[in-house]
C-alpha atoms as a PDB file:
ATOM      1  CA  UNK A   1      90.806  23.205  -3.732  1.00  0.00           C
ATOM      2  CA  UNK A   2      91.744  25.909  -1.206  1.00  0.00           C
ATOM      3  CA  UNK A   3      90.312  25.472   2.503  1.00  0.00           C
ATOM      4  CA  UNK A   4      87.815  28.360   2.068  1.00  0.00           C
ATOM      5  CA  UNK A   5      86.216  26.579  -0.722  1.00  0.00           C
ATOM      6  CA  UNK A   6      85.732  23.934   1.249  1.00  0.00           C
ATOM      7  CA  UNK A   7      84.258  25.241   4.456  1.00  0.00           C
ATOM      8  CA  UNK A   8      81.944  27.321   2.453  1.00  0.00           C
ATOM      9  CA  UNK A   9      80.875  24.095   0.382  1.00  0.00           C
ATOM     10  CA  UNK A  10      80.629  22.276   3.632  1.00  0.00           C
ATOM     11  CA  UNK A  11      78.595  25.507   5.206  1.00  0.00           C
ATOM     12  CA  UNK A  12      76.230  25.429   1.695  1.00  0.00           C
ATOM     13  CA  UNK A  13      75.635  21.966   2.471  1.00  0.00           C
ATOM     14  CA  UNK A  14      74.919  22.359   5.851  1.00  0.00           C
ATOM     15  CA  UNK A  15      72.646  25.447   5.300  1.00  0.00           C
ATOM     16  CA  UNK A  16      70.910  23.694   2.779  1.00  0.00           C
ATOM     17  CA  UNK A  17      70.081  20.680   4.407  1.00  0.00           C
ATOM     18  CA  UNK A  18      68.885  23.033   7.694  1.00  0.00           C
ATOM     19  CA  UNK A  19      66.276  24.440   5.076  1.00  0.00           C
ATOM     20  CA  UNK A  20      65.053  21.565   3.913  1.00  0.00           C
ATOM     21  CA  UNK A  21      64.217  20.470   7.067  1.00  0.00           C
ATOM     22  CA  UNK A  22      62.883  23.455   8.411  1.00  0.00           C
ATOM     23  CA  UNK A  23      60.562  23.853   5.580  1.00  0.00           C
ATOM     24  CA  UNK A  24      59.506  20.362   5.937  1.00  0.00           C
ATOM     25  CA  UNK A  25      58.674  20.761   9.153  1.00  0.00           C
ATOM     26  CA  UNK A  26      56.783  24.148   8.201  1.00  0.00           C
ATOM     27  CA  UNK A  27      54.924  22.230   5.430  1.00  0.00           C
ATOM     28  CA  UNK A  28      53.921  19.535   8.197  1.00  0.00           C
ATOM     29  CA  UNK A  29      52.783  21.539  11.129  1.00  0.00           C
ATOM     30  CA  UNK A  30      53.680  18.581  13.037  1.00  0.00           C
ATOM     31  CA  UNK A  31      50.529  17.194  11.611  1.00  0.00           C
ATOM     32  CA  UNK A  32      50.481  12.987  10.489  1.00  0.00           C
ATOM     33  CA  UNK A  33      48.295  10.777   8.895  1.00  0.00           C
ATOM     34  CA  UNK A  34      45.970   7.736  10.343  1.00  0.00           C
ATOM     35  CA  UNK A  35      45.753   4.898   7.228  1.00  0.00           C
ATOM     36  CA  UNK A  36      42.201   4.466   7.075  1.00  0.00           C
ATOM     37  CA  UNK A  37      41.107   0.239   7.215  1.00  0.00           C
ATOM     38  CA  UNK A  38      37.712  -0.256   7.196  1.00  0.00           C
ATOM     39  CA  UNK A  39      34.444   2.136   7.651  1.00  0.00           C
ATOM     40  CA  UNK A  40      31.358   0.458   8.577  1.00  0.00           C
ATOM     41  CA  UNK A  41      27.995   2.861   8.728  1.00  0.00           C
ATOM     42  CA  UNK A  42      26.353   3.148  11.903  1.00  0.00           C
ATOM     43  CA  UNK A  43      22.616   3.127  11.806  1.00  0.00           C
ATOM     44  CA  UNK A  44      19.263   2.527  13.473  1.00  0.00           C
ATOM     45  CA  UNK A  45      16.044   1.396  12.477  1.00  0.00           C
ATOM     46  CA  UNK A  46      13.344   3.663  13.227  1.00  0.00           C
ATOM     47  CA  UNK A  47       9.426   2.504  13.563  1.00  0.00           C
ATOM     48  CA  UNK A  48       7.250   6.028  13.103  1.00  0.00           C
ATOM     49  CA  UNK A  49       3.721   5.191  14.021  1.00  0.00           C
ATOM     50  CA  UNK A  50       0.670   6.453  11.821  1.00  0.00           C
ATOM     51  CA  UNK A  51      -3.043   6.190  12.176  1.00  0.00           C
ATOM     52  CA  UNK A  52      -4.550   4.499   9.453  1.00  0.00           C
ATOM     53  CA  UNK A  53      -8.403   5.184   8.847  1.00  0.00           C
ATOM     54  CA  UNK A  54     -10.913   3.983   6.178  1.00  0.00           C
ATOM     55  CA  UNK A  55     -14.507   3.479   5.930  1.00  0.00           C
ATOM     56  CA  UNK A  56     -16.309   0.441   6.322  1.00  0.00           C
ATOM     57  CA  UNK A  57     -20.100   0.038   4.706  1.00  0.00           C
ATOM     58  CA  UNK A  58     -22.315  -2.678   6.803  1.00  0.00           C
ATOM     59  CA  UNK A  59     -25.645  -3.680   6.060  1.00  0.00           C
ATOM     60  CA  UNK A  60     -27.538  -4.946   9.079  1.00  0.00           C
ATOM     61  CA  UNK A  61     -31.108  -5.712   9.857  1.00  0.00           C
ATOM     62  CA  UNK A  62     -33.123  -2.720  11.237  1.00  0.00           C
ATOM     63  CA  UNK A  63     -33.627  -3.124  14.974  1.00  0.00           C
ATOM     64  CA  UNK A  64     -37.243  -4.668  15.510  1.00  0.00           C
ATOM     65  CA  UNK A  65     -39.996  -4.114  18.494  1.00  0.00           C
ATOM     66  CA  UNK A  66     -41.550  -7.420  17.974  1.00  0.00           C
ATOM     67  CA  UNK A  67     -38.667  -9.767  18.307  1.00  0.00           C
ATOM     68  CA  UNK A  68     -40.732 -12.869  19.057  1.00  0.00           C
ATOM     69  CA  UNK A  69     -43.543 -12.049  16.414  1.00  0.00           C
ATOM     70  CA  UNK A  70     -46.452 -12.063  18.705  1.00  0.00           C
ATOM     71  CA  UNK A  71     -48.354  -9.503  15.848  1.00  0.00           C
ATOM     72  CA  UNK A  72     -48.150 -11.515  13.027  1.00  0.00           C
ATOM     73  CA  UNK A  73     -48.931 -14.682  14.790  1.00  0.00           C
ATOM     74  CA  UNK A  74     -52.203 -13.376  16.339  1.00  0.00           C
ATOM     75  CA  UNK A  75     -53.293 -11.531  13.236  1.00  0.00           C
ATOM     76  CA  UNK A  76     -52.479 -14.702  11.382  1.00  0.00           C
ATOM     77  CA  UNK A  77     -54.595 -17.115  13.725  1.00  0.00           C
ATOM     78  CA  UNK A  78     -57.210 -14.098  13.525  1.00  0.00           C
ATOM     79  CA  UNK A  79     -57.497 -14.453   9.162  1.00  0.00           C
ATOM     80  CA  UNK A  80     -56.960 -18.225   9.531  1.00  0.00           C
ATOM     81  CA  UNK A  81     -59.614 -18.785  12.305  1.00  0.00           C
ATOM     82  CA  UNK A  82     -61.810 -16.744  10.257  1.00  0.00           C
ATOM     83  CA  UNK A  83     -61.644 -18.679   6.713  1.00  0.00           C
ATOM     84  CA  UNK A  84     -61.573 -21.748   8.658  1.00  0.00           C
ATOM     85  CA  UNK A  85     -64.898 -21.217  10.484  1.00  0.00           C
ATOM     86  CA  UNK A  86     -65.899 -20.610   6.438  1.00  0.00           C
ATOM     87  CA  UNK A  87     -65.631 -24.589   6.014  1.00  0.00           C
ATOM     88  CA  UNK A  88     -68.146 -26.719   7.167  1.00  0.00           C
ATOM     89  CA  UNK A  89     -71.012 -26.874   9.583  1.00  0.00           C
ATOM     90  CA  UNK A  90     -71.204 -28.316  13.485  1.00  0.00           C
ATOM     91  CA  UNK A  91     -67.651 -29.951  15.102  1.00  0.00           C
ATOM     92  CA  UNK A  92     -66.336 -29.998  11.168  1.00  0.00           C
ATOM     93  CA  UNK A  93     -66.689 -26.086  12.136  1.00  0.00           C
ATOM     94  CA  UNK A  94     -64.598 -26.051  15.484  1.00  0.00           C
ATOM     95  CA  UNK A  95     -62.525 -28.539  13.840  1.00  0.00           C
ATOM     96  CA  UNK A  96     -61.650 -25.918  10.418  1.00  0.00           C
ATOM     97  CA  UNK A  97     -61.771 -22.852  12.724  1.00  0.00           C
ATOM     98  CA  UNK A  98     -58.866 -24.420  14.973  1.00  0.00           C
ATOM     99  CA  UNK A  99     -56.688 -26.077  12.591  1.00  0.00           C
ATOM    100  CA  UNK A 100     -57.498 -22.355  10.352  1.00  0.00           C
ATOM    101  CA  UNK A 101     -56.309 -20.355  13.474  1.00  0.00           C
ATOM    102  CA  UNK A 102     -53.104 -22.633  14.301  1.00  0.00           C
ATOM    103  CA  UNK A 103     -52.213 -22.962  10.302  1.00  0.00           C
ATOM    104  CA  UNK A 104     -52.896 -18.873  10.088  1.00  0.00           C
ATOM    105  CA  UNK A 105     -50.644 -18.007  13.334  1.00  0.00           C
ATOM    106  CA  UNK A 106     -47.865 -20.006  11.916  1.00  0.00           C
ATOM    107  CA  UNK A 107     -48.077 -18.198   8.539  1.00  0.00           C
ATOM    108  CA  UNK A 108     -48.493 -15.003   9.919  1.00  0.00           C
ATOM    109  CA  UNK A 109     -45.644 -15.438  12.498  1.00  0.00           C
ATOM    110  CA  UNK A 110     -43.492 -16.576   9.022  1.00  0.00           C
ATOM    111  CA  UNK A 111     -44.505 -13.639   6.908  1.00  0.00           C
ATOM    112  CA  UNK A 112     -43.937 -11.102  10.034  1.00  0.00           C
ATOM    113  CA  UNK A 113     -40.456 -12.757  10.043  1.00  0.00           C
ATOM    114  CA  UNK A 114     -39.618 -12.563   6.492  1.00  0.00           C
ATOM    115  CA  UNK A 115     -40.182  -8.912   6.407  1.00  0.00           C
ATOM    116  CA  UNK A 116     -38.045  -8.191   9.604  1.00  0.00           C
ATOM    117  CA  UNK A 117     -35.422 -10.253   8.169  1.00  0.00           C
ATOM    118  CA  UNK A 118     -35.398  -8.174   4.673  1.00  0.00           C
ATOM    119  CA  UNK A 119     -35.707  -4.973   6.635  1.00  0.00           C
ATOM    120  CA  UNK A 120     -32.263  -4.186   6.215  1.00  0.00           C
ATOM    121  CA  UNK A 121     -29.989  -0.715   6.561  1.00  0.00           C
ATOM    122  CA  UNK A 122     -26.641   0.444   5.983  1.00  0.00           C
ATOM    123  CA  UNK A 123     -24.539   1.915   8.058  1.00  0.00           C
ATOM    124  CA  UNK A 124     -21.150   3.265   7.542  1.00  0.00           C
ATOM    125  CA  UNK A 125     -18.410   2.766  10.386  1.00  0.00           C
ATOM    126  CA  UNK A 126     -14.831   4.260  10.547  1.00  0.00           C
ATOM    127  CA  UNK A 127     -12.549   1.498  11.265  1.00  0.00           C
ATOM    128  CA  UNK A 128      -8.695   3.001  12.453  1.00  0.00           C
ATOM    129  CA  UNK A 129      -5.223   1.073  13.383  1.00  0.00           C
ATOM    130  CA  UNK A 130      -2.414   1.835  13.412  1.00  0.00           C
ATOM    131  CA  UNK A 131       0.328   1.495  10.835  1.00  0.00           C
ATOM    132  CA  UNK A 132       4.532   1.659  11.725  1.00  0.00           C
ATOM    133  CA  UNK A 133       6.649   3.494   8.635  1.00  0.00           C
ATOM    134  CA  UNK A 134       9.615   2.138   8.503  1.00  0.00           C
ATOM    135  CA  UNK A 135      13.442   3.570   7.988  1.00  0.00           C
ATOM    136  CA  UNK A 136      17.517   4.065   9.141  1.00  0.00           C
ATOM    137  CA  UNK A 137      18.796   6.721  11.050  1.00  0.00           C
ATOM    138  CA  UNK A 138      22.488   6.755  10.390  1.00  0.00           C
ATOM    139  CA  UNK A 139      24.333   7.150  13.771  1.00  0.00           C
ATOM    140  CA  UNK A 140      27.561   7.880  12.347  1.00  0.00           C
ATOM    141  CA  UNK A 141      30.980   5.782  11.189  1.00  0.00           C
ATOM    142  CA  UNK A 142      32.949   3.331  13.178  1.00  0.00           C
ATOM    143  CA  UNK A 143      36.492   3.319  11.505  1.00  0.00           C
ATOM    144  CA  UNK A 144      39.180   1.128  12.150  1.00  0.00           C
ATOM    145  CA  UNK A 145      42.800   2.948  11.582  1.00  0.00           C
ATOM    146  CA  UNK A 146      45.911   2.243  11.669  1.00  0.00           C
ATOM    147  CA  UNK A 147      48.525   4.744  13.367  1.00  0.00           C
ATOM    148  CA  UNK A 148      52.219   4.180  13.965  1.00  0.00           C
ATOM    149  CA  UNK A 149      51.728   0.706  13.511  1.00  0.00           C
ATOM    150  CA  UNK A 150      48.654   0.004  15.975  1.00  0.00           C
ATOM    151  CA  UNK A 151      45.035  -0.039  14.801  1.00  0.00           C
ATOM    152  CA  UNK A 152      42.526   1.610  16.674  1.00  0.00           C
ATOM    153  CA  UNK A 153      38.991   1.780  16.405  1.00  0.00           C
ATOM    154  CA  UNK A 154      36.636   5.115  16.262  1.00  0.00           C
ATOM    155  CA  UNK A 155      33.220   6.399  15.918  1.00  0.00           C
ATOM    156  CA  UNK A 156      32.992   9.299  13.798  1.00  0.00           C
ATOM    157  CA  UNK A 157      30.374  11.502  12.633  1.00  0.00           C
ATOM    158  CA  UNK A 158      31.483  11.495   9.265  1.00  0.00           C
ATOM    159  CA  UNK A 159      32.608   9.496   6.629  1.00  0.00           C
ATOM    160  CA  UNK A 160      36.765   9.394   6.697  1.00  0.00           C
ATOM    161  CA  UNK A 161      38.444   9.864   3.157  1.00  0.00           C
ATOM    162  CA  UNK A 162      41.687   7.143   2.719  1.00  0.00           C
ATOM    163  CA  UNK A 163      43.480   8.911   6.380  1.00  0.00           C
ATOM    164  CA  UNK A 164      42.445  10.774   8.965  1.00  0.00           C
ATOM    165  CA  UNK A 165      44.739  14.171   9.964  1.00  0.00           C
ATOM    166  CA  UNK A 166      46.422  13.260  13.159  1.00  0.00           C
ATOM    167  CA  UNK A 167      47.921  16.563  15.197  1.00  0.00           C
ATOM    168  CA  UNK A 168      50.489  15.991  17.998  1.00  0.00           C
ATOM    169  CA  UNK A 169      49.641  12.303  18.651  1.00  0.00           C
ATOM    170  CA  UNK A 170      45.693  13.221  18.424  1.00  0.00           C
ATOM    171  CA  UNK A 171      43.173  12.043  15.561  1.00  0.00           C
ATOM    172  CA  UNK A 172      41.472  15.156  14.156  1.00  0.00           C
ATOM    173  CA  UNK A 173      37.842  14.657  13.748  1.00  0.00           C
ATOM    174  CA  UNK A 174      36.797  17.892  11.848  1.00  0.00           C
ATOM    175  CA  UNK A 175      34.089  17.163   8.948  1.00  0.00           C
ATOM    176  CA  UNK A 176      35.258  17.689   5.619  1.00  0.00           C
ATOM    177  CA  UNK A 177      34.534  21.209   4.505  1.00  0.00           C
ATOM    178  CA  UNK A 178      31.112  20.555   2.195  1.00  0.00           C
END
């Protein structure tokens, strides 16, 4: 082997070890990896309120003008003095026409009551609350990574994939074109 042979050998090496390292620096930008640990979604539960309306059938007794049932009482004690003064002749008279009148006012004052209590209407009410839908509002990612031997810990917006791109020391957050 003659010297030329061997400096251009030793040049060719050279040369093509140069490349190779140039174009692996091209092909790297300079650009590293993150190793990707552990993702853990990020979220928050939301409470929407809603109103929440139905209606609501009652059945009530009418409102009455008589509430103590003074009509049917005296009209009673009117029909009962009256058949009671029918009955007998001198104090047996009084004595029928009073116990008529008191027995009549307490049966009248009983059937005025038993009509006001079936005198009955129905009313329908709109009864409203308030109801809370529930559901998640995801906040984003926090990732733990590992990067030149050191973890660190991140929110991100996204979901990572296995790495995230790191460029001149810096993680690079960029979402995944979708």
């Amino acid at each position: 082997m003659n010297k030329s042979m061997v400096a251009g050998i030793a040049v060719g090496v050279a040369l093509a070890a140069g490349g190779g390292a140039i174009a692996a620096y091209n092909l790297n930008d300079g650009q590293d990896y993150a190793k990707v640990l552990d993702v853990q979604a990020v979220t928050k539960d939301i409470s929407t309120p809603r109103q929440v309306c139905q209606d609501v059938t009652t059945t009530v007794r009418k409102p009455v003008q008589d509430e103590n049932r003074v009509a049917g009482s005296v009209i009673g004690a009117v029909v009962g003095g009256v058949l009671g003064h029918q009955i007998g002749d001198g104090n047996g008279r009084k004595l029928a026409t009073v116990a008529g009148a008191a027995a009549g006012g307490y049966a009248g004052n009983q059937v005025q009551k038993n009509m006001q209590d079936g005198d009955l209407t129905t009313r329908t009410d709109r009864k409203c609350h308030t109801a809370y839908d529930r559901s998640q509002k995801l906040l984003g990612y926090d990732v733990t990574y590992e990067l030149d031997g050191k973890q660190g810990k991140v929110r991100m917006a996204h979901r990572p994939d296995d790495t995230i791109p790191v460029q001149n020391g810096q993680l690079q957050f960029e979402a995944p074109n979708s």
